[in-house]
ModelCIF file with pLDDT and N, C-alpha, C, O atoms, coordinates in Angstrom:
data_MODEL
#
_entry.id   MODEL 
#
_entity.id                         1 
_entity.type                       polymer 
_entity.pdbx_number_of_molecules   1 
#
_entity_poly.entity_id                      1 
_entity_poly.type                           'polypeptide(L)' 
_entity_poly.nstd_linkage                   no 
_entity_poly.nstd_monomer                   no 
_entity_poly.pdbx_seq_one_letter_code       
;(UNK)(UNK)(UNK)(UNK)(UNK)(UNK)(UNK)(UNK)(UNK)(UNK)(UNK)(UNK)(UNK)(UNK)(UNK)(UNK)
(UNK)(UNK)(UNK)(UNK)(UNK)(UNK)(UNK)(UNK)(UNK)(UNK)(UNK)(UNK)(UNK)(UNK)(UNK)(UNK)
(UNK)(UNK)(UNK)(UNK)(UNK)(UNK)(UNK)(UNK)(UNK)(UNK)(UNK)(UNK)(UNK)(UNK)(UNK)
;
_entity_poly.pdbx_seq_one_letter_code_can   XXXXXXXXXXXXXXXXXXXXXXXXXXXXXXXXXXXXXXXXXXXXXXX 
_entity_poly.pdbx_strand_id                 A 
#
loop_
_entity_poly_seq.entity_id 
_entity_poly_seq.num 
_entity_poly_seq.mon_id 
_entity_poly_seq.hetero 
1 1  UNK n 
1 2  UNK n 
1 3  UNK n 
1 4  UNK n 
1 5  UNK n 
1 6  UNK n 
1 7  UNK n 
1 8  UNK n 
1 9  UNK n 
1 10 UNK n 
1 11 UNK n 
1 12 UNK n 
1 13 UNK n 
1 14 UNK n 
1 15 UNK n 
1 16 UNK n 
1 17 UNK n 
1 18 UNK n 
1 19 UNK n 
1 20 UNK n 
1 21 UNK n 
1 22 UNK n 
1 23 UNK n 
1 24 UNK n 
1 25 UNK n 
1 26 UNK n 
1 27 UNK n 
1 28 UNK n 
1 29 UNK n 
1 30 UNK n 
1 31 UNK n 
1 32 UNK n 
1 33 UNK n 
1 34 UNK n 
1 35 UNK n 
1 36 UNK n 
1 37 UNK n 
1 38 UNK n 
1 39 UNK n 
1 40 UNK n 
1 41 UNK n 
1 42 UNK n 
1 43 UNK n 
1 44 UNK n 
1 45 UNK n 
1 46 UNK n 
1 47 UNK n 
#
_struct_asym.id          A 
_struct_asym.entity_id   1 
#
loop_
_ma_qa_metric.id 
_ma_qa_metric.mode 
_ma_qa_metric.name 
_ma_qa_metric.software_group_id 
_ma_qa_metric.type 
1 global pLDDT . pLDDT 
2 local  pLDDT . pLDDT 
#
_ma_qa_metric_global.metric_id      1 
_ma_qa_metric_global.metric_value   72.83 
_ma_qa_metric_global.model_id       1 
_ma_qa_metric_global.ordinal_id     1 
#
loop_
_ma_qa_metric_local.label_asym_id 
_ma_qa_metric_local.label_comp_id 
_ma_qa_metric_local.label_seq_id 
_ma_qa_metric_local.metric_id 
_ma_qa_metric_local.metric_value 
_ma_qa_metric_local.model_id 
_ma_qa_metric_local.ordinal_id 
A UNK 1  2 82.00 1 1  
A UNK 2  2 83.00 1 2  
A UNK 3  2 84.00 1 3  
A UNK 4  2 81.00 1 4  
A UNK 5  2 79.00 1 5  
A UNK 6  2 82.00 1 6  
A UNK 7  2 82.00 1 7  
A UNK 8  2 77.00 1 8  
A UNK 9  2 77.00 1 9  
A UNK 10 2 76.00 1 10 
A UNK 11 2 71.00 1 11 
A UNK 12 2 68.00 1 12 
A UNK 13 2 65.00 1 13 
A UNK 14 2 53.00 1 14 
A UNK 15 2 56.00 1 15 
A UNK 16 2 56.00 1 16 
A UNK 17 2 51.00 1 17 
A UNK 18 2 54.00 1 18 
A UNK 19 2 57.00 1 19 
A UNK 20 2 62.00 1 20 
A UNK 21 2 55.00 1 21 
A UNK 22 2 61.00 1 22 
A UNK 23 2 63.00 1 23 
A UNK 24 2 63.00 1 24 
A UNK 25 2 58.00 1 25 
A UNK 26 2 68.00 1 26 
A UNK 27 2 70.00 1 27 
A UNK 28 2 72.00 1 28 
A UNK 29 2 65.00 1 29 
A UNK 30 2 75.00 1 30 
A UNK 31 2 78.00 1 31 
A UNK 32 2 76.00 1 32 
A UNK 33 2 78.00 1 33 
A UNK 34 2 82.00 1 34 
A UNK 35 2 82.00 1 35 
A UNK 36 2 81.00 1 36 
A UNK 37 2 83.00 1 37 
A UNK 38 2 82.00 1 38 
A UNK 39 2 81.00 1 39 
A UNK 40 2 82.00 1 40 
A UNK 41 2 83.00 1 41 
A UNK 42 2 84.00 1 42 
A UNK 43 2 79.00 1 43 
A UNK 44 2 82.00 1 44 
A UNK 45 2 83.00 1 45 
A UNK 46 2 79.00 1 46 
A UNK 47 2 82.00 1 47 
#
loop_
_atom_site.group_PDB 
_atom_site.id 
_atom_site.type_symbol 
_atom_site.label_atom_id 
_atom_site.label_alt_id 
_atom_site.label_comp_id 
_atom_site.label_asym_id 
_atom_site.label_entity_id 
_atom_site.label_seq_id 
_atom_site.pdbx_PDB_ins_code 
_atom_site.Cartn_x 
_atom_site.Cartn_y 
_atom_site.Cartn_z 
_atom_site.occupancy 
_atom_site.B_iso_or_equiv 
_atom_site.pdbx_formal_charge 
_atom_site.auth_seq_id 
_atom_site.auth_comp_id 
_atom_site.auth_asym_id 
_atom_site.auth_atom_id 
_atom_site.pdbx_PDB_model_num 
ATOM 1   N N  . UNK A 1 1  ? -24.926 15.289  -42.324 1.00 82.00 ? 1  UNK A N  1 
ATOM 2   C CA . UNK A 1 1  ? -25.916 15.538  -41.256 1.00 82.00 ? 1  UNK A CA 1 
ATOM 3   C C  . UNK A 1 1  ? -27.020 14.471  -41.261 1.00 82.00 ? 1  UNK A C  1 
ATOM 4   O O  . UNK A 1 1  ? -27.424 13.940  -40.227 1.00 82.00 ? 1  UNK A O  1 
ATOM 5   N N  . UNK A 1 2  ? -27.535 14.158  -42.631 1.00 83.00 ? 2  UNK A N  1 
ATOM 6   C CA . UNK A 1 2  ? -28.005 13.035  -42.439 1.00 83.00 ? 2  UNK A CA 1 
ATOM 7   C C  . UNK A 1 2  ? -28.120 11.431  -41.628 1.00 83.00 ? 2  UNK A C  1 
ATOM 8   O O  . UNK A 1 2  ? -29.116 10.938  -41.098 1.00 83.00 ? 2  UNK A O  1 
ATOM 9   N N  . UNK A 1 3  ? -26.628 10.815  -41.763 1.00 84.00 ? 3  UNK A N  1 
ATOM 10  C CA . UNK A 1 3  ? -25.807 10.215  -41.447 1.00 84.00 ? 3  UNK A CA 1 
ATOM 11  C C  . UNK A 1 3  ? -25.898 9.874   -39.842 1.00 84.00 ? 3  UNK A C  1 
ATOM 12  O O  . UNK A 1 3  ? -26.152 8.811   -39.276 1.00 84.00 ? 3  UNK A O  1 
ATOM 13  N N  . UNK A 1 4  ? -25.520 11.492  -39.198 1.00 81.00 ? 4  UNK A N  1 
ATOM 14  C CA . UNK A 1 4  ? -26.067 11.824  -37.926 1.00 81.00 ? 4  UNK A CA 1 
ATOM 15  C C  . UNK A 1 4  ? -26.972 11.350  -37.322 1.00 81.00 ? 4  UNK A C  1 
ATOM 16  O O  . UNK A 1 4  ? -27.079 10.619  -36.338 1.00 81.00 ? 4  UNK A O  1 
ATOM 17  N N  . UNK A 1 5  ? -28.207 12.254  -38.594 1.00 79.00 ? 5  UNK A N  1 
ATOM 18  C CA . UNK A 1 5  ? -29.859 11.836  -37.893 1.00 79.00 ? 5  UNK A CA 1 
ATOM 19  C C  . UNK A 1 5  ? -29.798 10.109  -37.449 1.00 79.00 ? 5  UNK A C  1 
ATOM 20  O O  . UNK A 1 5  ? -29.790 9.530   -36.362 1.00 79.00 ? 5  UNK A O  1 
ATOM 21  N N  . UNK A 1 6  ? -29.766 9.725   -38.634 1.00 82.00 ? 6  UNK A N  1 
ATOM 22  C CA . UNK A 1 6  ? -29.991 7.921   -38.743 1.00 82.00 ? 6  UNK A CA 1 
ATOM 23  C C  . UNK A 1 6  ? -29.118 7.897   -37.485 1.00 82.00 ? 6  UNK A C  1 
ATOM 24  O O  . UNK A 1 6  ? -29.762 8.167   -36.472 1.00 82.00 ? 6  UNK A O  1 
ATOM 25  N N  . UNK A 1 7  ? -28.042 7.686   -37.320 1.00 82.00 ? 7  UNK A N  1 
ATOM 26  C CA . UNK A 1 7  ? -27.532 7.243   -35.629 1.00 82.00 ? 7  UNK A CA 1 
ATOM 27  C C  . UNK A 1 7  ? -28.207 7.810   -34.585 1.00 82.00 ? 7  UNK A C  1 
ATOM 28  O O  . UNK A 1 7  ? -28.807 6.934   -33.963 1.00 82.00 ? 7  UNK A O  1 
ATOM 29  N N  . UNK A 1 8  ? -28.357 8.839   -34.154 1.00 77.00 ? 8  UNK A N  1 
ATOM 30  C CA . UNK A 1 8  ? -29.365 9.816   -33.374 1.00 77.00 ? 8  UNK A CA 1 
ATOM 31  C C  . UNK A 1 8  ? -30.644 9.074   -33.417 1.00 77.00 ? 8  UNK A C  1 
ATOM 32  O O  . UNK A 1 8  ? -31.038 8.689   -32.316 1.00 77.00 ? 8  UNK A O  1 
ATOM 33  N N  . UNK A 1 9  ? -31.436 8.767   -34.516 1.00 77.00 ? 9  UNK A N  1 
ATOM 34  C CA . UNK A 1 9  ? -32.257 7.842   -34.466 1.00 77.00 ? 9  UNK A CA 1 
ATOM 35  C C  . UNK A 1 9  ? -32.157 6.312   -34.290 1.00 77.00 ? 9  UNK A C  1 
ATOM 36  O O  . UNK A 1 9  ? -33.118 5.947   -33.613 1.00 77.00 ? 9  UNK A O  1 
ATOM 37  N N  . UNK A 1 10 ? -31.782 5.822   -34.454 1.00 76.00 ? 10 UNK A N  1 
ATOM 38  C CA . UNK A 1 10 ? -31.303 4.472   -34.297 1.00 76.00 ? 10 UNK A CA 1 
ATOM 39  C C  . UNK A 1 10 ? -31.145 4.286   -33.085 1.00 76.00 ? 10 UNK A C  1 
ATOM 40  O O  . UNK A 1 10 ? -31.774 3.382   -32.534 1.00 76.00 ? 10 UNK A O  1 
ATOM 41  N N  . UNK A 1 11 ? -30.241 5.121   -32.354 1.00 71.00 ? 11 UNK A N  1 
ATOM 42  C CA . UNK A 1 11 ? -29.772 4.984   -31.103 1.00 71.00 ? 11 UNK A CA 1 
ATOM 43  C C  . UNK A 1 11 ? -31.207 5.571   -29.906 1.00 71.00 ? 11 UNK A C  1 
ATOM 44  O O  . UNK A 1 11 ? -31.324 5.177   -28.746 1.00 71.00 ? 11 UNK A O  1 
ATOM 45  N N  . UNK A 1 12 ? -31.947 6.360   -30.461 1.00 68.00 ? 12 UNK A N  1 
ATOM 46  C CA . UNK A 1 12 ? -33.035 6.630   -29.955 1.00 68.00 ? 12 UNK A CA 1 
ATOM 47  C C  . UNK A 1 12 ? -34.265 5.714   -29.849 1.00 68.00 ? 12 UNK A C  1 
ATOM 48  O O  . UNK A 1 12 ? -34.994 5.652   -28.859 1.00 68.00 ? 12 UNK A O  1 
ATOM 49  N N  . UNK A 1 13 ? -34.411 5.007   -30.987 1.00 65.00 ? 13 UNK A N  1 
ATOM 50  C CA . UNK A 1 13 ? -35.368 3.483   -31.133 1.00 65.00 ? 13 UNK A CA 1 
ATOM 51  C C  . UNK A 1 13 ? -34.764 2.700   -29.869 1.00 65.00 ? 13 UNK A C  1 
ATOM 52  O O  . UNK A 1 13 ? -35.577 2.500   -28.967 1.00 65.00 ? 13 UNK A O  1 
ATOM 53  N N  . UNK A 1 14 ? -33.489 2.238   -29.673 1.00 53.00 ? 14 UNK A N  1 
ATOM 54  C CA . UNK A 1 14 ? -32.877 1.896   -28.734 1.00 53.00 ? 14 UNK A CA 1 
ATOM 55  C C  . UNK A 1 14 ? -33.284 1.806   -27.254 1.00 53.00 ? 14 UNK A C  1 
ATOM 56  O O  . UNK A 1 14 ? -33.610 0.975   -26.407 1.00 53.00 ? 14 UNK A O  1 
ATOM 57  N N  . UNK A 1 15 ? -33.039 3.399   -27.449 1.00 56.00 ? 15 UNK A N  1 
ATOM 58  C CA . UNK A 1 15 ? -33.572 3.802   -25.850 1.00 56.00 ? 15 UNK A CA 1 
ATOM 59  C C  . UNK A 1 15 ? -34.986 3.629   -25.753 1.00 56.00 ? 15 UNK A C  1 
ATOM 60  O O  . UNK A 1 15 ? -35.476 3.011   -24.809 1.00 56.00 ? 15 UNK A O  1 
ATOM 61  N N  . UNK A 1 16 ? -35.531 4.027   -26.473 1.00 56.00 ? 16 UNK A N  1 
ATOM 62  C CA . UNK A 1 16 ? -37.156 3.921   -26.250 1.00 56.00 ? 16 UNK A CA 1 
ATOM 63  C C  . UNK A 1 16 ? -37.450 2.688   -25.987 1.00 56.00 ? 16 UNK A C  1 
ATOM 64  O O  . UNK A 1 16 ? -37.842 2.473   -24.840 1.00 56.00 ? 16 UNK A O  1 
ATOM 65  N N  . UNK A 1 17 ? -37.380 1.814   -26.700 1.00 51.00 ? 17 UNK A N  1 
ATOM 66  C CA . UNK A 1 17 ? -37.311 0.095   -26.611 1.00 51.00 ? 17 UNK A CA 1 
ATOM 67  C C  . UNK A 1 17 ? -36.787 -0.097  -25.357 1.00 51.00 ? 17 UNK A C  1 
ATOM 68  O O  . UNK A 1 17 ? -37.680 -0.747  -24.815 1.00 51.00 ? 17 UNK A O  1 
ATOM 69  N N  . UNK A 1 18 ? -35.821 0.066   -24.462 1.00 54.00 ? 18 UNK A N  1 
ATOM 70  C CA . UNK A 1 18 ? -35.422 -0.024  -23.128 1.00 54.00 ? 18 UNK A CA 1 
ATOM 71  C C  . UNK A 1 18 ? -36.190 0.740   -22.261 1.00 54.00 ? 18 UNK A C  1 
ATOM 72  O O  . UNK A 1 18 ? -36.688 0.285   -21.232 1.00 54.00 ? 18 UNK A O  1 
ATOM 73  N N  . UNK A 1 19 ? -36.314 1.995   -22.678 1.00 57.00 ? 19 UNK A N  1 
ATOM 74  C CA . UNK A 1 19 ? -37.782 2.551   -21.436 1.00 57.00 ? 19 UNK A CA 1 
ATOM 75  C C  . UNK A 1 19 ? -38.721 1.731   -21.907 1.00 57.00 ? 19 UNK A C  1 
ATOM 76  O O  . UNK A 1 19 ? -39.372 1.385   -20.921 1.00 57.00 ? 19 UNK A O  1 
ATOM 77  N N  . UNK A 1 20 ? -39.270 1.094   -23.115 1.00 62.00 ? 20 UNK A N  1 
ATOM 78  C CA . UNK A 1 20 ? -41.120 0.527   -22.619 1.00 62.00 ? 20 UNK A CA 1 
ATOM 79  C C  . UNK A 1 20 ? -40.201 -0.853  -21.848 1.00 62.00 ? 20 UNK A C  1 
ATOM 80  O O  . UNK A 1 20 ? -40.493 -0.949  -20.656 1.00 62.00 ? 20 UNK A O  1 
ATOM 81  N N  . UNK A 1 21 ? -39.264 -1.805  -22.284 1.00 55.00 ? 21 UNK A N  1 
ATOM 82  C CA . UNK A 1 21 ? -39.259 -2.721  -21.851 1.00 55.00 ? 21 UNK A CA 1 
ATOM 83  C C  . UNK A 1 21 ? -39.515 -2.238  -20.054 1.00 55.00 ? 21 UNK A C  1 
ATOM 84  O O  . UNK A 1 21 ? -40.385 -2.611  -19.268 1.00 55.00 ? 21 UNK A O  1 
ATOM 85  N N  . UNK A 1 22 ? -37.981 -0.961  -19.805 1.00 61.00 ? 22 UNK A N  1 
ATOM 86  C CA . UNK A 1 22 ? -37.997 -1.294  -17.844 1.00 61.00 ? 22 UNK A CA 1 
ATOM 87  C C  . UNK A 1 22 ? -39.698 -0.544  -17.520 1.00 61.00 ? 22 UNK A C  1 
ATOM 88  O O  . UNK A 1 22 ? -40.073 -0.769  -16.369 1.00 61.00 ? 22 UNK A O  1 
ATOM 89  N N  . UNK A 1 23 ? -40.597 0.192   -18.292 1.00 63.00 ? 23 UNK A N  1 
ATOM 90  C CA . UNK A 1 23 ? -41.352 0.826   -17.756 1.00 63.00 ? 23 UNK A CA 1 
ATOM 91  C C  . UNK A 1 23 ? -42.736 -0.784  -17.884 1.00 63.00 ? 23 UNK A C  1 
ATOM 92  O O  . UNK A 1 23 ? -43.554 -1.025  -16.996 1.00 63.00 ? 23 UNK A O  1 
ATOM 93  N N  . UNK A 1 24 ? -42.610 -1.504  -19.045 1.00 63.00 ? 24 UNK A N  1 
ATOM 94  C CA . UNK A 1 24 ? -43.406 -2.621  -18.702 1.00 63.00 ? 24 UNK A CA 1 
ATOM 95  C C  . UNK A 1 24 ? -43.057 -3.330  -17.225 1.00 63.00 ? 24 UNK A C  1 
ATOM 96  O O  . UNK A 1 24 ? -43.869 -3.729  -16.390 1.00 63.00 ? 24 UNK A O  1 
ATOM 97  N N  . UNK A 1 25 ? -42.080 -3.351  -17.185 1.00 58.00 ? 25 UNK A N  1 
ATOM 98  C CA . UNK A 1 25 ? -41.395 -4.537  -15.694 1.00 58.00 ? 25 UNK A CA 1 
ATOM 99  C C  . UNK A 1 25 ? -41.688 -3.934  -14.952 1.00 58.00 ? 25 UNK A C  1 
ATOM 100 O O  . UNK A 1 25 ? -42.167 -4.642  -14.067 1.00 58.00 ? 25 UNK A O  1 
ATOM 101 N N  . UNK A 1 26 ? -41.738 -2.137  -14.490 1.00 68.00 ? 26 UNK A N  1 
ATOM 102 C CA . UNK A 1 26 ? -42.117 -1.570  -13.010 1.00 68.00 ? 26 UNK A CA 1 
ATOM 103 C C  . UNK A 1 26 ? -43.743 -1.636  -13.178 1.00 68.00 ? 26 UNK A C  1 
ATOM 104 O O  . UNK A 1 26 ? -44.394 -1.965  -12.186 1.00 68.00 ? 26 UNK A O  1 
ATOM 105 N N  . UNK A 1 27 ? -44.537 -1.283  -14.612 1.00 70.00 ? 27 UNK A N  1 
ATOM 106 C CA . UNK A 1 27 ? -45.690 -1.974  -14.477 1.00 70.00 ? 27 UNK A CA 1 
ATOM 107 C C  . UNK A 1 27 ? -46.404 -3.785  -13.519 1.00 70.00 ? 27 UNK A C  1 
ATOM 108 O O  . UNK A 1 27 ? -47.229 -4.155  -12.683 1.00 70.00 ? 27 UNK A O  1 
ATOM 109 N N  . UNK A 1 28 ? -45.401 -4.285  -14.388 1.00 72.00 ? 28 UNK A N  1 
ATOM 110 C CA . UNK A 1 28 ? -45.503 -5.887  -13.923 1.00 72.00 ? 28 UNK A CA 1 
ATOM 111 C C  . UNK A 1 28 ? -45.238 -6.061  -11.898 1.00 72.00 ? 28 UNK A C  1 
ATOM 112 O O  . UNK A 1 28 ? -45.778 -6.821  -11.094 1.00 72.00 ? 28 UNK A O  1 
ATOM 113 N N  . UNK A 1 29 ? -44.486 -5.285  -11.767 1.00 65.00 ? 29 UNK A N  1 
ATOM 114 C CA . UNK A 1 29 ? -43.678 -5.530  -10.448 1.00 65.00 ? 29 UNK A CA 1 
ATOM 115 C C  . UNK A 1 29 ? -44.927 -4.942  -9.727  1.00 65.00 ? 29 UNK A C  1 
ATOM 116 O O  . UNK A 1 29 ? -45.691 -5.629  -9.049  1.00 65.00 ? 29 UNK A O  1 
ATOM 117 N N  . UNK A 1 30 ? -45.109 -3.126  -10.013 1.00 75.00 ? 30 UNK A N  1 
ATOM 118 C CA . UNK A 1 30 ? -46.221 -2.657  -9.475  1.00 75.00 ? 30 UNK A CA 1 
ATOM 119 C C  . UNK A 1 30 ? -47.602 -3.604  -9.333  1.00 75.00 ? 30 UNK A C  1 
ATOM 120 O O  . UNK A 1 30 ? -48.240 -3.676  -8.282  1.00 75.00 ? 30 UNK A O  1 
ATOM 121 N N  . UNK A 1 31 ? -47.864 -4.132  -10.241 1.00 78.00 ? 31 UNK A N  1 
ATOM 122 C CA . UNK A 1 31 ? -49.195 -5.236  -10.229 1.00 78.00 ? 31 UNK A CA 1 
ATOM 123 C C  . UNK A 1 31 ? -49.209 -6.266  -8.935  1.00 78.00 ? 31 UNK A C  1 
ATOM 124 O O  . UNK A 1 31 ? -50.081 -6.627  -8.145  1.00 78.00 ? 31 UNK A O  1 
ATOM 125 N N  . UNK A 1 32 ? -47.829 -6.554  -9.112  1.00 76.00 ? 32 UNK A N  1 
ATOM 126 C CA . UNK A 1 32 ? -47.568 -7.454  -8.225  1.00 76.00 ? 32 UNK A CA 1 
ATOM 127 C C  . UNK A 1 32 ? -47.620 -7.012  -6.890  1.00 76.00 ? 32 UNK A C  1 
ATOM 128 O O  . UNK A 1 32 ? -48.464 -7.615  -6.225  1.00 76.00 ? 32 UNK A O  1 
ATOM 129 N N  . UNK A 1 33 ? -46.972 -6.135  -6.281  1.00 78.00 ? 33 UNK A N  1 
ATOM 130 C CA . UNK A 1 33 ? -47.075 -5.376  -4.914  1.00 78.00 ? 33 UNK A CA 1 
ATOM 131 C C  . UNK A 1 33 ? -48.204 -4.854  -4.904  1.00 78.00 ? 33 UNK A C  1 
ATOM 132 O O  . UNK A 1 33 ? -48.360 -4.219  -3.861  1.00 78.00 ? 33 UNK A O  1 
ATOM 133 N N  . UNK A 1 34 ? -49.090 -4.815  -5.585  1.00 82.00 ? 34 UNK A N  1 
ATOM 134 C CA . UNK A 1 34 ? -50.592 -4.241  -5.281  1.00 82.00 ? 34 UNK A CA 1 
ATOM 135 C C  . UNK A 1 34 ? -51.331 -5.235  -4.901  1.00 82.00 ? 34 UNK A C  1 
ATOM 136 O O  . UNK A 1 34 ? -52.080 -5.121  -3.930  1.00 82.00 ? 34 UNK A O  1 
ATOM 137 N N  . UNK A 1 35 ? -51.194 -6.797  -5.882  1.00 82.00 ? 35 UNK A N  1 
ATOM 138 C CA . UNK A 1 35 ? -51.741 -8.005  -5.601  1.00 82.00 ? 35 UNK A CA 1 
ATOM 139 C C  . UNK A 1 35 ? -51.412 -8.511  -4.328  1.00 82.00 ? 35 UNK A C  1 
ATOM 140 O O  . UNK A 1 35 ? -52.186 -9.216  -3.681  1.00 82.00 ? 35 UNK A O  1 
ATOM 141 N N  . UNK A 1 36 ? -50.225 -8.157  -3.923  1.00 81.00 ? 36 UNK A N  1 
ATOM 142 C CA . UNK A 1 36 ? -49.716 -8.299  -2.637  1.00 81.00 ? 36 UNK A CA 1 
ATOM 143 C C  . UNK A 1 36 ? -50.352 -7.960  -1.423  1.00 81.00 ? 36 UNK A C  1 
ATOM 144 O O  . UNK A 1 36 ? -50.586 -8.773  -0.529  1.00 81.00 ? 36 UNK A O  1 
ATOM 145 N N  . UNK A 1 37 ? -50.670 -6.583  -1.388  1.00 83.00 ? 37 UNK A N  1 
ATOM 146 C CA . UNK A 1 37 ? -50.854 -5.446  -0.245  1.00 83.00 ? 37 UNK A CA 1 
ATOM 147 C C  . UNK A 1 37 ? -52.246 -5.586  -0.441  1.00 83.00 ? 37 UNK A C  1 
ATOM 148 O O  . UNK A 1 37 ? -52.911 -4.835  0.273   1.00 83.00 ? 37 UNK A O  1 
ATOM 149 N N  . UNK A 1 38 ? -52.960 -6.412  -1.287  1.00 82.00 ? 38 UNK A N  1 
ATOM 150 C CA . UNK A 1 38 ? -54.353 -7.378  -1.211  1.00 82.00 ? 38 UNK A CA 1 
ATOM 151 C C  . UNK A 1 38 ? -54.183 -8.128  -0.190  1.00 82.00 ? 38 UNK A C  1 
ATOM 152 O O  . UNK A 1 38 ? -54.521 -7.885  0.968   1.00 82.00 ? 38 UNK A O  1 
ATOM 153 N N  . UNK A 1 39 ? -53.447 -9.421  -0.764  1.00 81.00 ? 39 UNK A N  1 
ATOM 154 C CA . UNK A 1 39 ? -53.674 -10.670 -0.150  1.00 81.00 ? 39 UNK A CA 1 
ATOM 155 C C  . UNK A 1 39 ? -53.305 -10.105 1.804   1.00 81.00 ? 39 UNK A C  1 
ATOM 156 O O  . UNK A 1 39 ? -54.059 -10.176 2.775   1.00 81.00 ? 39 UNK A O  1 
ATOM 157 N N  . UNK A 1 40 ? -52.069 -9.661  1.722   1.00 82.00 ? 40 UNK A N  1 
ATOM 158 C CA . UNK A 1 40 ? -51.997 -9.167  2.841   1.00 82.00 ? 40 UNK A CA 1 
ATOM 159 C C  . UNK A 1 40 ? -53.357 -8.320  4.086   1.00 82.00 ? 40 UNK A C  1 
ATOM 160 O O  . UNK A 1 40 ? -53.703 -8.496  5.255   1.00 82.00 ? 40 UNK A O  1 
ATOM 161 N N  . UNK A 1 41 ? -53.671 -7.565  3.156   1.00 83.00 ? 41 UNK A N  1 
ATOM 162 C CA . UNK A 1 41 ? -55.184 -6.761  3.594   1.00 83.00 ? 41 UNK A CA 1 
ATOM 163 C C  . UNK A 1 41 ? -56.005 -8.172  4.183   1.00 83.00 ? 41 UNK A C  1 
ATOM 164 O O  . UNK A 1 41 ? -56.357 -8.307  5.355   1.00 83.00 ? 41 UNK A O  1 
ATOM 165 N N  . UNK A 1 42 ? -56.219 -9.174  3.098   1.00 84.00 ? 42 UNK A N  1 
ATOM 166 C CA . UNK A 1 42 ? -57.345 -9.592  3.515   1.00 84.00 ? 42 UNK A CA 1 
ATOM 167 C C  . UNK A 1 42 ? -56.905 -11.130 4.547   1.00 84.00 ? 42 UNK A C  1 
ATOM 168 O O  . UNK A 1 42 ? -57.551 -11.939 5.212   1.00 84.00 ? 42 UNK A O  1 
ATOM 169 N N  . UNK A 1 43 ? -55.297 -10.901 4.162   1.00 79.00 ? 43 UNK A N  1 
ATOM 170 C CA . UNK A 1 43 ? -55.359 -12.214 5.414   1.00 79.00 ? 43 UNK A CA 1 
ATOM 171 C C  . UNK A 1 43 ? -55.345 -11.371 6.560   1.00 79.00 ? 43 UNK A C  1 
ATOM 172 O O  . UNK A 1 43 ? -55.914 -11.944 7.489   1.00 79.00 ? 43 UNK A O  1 
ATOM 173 N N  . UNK A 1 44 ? -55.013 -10.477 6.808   1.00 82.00 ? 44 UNK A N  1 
ATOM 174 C CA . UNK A 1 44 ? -54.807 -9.202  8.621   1.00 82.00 ? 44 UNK A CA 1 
ATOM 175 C C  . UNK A 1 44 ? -56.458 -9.600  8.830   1.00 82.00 ? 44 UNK A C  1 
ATOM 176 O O  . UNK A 1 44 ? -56.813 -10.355 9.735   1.00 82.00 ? 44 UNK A O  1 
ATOM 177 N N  . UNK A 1 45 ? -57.423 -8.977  7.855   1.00 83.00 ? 45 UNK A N  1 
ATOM 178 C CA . UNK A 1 45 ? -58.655 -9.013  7.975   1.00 83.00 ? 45 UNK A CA 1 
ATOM 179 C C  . UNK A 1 45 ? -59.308 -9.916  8.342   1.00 83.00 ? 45 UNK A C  1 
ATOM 180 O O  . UNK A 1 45 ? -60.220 -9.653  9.126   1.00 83.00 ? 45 UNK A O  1 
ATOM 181 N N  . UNK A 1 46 ? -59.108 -11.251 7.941   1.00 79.00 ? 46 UNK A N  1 
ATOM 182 C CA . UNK A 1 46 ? -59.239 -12.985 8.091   1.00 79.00 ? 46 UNK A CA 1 
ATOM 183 C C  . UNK A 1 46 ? -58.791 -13.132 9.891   1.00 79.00 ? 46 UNK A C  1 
ATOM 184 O O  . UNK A 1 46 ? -59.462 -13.341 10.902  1.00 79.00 ? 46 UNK A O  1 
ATOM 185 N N  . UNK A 1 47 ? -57.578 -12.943 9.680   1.00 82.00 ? 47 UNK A N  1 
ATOM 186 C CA . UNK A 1 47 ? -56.655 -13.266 10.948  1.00 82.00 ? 47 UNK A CA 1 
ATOM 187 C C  . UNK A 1 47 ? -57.652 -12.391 12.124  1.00 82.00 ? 47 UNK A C  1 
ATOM 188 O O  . UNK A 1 47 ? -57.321 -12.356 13.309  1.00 82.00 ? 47 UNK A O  1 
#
């Protein structure tokens, strides 16, 4: 049962490490479409 855990865990470090990585990138992306729906705002506003 031990044996288990350690894979169960292992394989869980795994996943976690893949959710922060994709949850950093929809962070990063989100930043970006916000920086966006700025520049956009203020060129309509300009224009």
């Amino acid at each position: 049962c031990k044996k288990v855990y350690e894979e169960i865990k292992k394989d869980k470090k795994i996943d976690d490490a893949d959710d922060k990585i994709e949850i950093d990138y929809l962070k990063r992306v989100n930043k970006k479409l916000k920086r966006k729906k700025i520049i956009i705002v203020i060129s309509s506003v300009f224009i």
